[in-house]
Protein backbone atom coordinates (compact mmCIF):
# COMPACT_ATOMS: atom_id res chain seq x y z
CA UNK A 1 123.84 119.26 35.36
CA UNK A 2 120.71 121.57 34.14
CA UNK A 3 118.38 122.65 36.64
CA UNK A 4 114.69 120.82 36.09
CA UNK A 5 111.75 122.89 34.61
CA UNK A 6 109.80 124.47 36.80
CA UNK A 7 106.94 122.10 35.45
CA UNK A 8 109.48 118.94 35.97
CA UNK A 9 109.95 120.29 39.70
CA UNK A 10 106.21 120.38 40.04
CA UNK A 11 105.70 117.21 38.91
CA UNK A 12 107.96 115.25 40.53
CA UNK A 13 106.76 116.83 43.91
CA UNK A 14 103.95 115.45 43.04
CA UNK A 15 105.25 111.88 42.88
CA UNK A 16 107.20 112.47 46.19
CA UNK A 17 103.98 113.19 48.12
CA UNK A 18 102.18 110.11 46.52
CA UNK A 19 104.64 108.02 47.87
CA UNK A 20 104.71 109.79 51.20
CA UNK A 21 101.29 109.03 51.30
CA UNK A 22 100.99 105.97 50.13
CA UNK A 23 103.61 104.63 53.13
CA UNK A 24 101.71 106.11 56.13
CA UNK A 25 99.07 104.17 57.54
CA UNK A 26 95.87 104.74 55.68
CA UNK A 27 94.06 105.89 58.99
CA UNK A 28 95.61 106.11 62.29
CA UNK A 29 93.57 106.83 65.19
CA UNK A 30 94.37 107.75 68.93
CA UNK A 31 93.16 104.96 71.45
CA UNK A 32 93.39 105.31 75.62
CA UNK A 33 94.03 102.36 77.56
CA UNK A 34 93.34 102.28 81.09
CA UNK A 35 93.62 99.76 84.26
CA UNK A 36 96.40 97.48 85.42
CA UNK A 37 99.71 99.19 86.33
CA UNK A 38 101.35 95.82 86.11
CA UNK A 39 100.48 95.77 82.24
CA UNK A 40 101.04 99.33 82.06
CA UNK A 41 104.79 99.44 83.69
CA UNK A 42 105.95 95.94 82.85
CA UNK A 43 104.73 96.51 78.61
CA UNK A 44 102.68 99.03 77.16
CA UNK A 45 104.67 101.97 78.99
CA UNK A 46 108.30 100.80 78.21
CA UNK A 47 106.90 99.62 74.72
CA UNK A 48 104.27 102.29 74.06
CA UNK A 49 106.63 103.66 70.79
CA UNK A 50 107.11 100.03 69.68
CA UNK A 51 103.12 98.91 69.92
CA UNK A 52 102.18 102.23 67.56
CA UNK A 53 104.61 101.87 65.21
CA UNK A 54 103.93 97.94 64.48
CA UNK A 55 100.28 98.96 64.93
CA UNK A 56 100.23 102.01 63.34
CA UNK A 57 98.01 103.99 65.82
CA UNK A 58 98.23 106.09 68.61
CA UNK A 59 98.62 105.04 72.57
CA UNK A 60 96.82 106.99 75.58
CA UNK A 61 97.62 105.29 78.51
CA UNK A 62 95.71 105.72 82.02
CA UNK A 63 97.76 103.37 84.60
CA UNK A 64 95.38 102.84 87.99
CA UNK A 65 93.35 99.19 88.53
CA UNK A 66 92.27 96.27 86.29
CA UNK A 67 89.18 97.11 87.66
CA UNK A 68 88.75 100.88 87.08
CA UNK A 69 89.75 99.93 83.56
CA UNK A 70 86.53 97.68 82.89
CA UNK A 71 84.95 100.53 84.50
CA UNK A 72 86.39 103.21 81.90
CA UNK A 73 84.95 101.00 79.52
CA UNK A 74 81.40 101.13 80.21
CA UNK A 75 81.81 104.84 80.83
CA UNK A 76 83.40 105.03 77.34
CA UNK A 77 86.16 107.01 78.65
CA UNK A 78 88.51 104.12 77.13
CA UNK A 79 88.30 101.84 74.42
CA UNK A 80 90.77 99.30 75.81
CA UNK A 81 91.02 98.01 79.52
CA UNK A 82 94.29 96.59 80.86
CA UNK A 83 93.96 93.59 83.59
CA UNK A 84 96.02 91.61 85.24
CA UNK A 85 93.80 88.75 86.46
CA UNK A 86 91.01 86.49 85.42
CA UNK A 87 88.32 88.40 83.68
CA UNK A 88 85.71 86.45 85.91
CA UNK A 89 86.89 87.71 88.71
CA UNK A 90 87.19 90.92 88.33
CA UNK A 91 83.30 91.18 86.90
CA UNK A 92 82.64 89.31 90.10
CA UNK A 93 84.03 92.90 91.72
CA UNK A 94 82.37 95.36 89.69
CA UNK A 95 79.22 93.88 90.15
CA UNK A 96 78.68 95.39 93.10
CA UNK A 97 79.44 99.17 91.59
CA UNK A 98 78.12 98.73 88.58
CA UNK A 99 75.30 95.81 88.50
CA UNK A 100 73.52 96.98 85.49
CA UNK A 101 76.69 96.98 83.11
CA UNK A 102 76.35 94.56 79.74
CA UNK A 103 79.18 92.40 81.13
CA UNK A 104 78.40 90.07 78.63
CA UNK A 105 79.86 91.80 76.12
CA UNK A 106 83.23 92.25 77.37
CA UNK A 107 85.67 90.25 75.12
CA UNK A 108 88.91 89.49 76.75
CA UNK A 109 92.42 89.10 74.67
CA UNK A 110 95.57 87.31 76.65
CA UNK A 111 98.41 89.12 76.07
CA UNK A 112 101.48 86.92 78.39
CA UNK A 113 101.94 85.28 81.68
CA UNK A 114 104.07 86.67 84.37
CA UNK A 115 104.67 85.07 87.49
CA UNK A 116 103.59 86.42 91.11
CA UNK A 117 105.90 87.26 93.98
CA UNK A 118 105.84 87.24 98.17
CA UNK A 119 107.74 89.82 99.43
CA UNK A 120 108.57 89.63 103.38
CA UNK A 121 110.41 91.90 104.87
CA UNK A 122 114.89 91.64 104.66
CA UNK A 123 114.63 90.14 108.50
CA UNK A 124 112.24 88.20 107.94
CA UNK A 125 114.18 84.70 107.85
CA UNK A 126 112.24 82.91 105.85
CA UNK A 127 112.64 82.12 102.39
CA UNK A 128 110.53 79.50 100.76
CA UNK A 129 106.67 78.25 101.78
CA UNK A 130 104.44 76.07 100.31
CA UNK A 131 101.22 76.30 98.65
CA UNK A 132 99.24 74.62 101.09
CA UNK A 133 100.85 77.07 104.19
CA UNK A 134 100.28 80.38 101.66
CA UNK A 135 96.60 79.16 101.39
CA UNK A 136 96.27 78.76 105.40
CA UNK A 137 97.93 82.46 106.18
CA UNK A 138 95.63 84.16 103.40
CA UNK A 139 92.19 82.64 104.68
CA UNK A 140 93.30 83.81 108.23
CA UNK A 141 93.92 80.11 109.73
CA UNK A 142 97.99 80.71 110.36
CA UNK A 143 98.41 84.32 112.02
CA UNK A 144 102.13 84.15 112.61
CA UNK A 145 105.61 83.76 110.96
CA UNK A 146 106.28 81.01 113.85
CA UNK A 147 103.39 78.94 112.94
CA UNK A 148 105.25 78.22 109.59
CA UNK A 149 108.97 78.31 111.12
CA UNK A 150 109.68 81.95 111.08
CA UNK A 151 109.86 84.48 113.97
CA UNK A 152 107.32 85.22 116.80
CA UNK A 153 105.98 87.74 114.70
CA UNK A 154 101.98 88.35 113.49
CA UNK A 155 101.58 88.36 109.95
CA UNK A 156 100.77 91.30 108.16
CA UNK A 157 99.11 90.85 105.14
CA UNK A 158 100.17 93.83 102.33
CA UNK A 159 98.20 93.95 98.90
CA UNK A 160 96.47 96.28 96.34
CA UNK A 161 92.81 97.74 97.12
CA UNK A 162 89.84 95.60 95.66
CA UNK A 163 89.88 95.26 92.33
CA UNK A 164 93.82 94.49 91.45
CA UNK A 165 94.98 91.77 89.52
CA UNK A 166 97.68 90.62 91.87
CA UNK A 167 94.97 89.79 94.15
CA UNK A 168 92.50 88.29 91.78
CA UNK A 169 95.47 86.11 90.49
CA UNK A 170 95.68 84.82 93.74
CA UNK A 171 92.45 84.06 94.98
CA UNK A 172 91.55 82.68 91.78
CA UNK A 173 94.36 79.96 91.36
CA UNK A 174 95.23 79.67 95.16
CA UNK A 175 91.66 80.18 97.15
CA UNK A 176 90.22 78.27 94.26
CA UNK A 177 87.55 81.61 93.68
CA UNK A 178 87.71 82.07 97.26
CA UNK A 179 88.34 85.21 99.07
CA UNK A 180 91.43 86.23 101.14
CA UNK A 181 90.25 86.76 104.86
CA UNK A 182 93.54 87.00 106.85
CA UNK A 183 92.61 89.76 109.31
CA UNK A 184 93.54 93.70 109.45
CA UNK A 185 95.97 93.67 105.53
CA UNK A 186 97.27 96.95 104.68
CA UNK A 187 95.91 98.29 101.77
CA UNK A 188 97.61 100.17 99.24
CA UNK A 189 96.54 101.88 95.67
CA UNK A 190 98.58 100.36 93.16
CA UNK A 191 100.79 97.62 93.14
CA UNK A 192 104.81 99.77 93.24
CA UNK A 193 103.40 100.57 96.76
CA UNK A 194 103.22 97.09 97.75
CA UNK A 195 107.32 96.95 98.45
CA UNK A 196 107.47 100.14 100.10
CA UNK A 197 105.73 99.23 102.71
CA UNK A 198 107.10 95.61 103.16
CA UNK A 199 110.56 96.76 103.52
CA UNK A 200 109.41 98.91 106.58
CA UNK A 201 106.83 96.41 108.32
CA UNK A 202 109.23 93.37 109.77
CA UNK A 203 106.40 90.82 109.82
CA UNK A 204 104.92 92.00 106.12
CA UNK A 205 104.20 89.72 103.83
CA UNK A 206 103.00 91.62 100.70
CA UNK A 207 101.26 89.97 97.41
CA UNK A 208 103.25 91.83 94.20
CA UNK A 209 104.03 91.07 90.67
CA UNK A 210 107.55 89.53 90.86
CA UNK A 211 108.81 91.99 88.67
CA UNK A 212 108.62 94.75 91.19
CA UNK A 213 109.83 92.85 94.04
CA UNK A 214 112.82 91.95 91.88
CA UNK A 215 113.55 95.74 91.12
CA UNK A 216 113.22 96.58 94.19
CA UNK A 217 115.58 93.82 95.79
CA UNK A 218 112.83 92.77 98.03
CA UNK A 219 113.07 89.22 99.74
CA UNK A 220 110.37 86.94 98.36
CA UNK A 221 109.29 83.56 99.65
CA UNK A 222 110.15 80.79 96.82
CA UNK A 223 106.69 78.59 96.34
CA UNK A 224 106.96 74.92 95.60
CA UNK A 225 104.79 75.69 92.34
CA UNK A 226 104.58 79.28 91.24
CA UNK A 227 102.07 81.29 90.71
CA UNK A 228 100.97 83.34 87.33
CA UNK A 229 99.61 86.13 86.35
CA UNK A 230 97.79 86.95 82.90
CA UNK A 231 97.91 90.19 81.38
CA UNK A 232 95.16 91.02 79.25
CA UNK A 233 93.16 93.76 77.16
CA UNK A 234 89.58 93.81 76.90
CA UNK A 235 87.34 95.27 74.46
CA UNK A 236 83.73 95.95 74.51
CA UNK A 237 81.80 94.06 71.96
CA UNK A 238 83.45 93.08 68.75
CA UNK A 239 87.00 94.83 68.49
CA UNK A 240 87.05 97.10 65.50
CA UNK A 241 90.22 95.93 62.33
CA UNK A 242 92.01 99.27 64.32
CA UNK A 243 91.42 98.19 67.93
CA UNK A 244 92.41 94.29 66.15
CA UNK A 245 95.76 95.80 64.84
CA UNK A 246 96.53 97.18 68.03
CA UNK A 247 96.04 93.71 70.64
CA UNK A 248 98.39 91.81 67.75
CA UNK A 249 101.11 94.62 68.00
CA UNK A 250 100.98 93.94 71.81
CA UNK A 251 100.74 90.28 71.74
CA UNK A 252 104.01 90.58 69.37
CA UNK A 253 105.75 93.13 71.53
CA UNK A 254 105.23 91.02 74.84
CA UNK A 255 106.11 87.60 72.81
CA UNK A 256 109.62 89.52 72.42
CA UNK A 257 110.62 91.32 75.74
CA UNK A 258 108.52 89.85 78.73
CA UNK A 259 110.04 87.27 80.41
């Protein structure tokens, strides 16, 4: 076979990088995410390669709150914020830090559902509760695991600081926009702490995302009707065709692999 011309050669390096170029995206930017660690470790981290390459951009993801997330936002340290509760709710939160944000122009986008989990402690022998019972121990009116058949134990409340979703879930379906008042909770930063400390506190009862009580092997108590939890991203003001390409890739990537 003869060699090719050095002007042949030229040429048809030429038509090689065309069509490099004309595969890549036409303009890929670099985008940072920040809030919910629920949407962070239950999609965008485990699916962070599979969101760029459907959207064709690049992922920086901050996992802390839903609510430091809106916060990023206004601060323009993030173009995206991850939550995993009602939007409503967790502007009724910020509020108070922030009263003079434009709040209005938040736009939210639902990405899935997952469902919330109770986790109580492995001694704890109970194992199912109802709705009505859940209500009563998280606005404080049943104190201990015997009031609702359990041991002679008080009930010790375990959940995420102000501002997560797991908590904004639940006072927004359960306490009906209500707040939970059950006495001295534990507080912990993010929601992976949640289990930890149930597992060590026999009369716990701590609010989680079911996946991570289910990783962890926690006990949970079964609810006649369970509760969800919607995972969102929210935008400030109109979404850009980029920022638009981006919420479809995850809306596609969660249709596939969330339960």
């Amino acid at each position: 076979m003869r060699p090719l011309s050095p002007k042949a050669s030229f040429l048809g390096r030429i038509l090689l990088a065309g069509a490099m170029l004309a595969a890549a995206p036409a303009h890929a930017d670099i985008f940072t995410l920040q809030g919910s660690t629920t949407l962070s470790s239950r999609l965008m981290i485990p699916q962070k390669k599979a969101i760029e390459a459907a959207s064709g951009h690049k992922l920086v993801l901050v996992p802390n709150k839903s609510s430091l997330g809106l916060q990023a936002l206004f601060e323009g340290t993030a173009q995206f914020a991850m939550i995993s509760g009602p939007l409503d709710t967790e502007v009724q939160t910020l509020q108070t830090v922030l009263p003079n944000a434009p709040f209005d122009r938040l736009k939210v986008f639902q990405i899935a559902r997952v469902q919330m989990a109770f986790a109580v402690h492995p001694d704890n022998p109970l194992r199912t509760i109802t709705r009505d019972k859940l209500r009563s121990i998280l606005q404080g009116k049943i104190k201990t695991w015997r009031e609702v058949g359990g041991s002679d134990l008080p009930i010790q409340l375990v959940m995420v600081r102000e501002g997560g979703g797991v908590q904004a879930s639940v006072e927004n379906t359960l306490l009906e926009g209500g707040k939970i008042d059950a006495g001295d909770a534990i507080h912990v930063q993010i929601s992976s702490q949640v289990v930890k400390i149930v597992l060590q506190v026999p009369g716990a009862l701590g609010l989680a995302q079911a996946g991570i009580v289910r990783r962890a092997e926690a006990p949970e108590l079964a609810l006649d009707e369970p509760i969800e939890q919607r995972l969102s991203l929210v935008v400030l003001g109109e979404p850009t065709p980029e920022m638009k390409s981006v919420i479809d890739a995850t809306s596609d990537v969660a249709a596939k692999v969330l339960e």
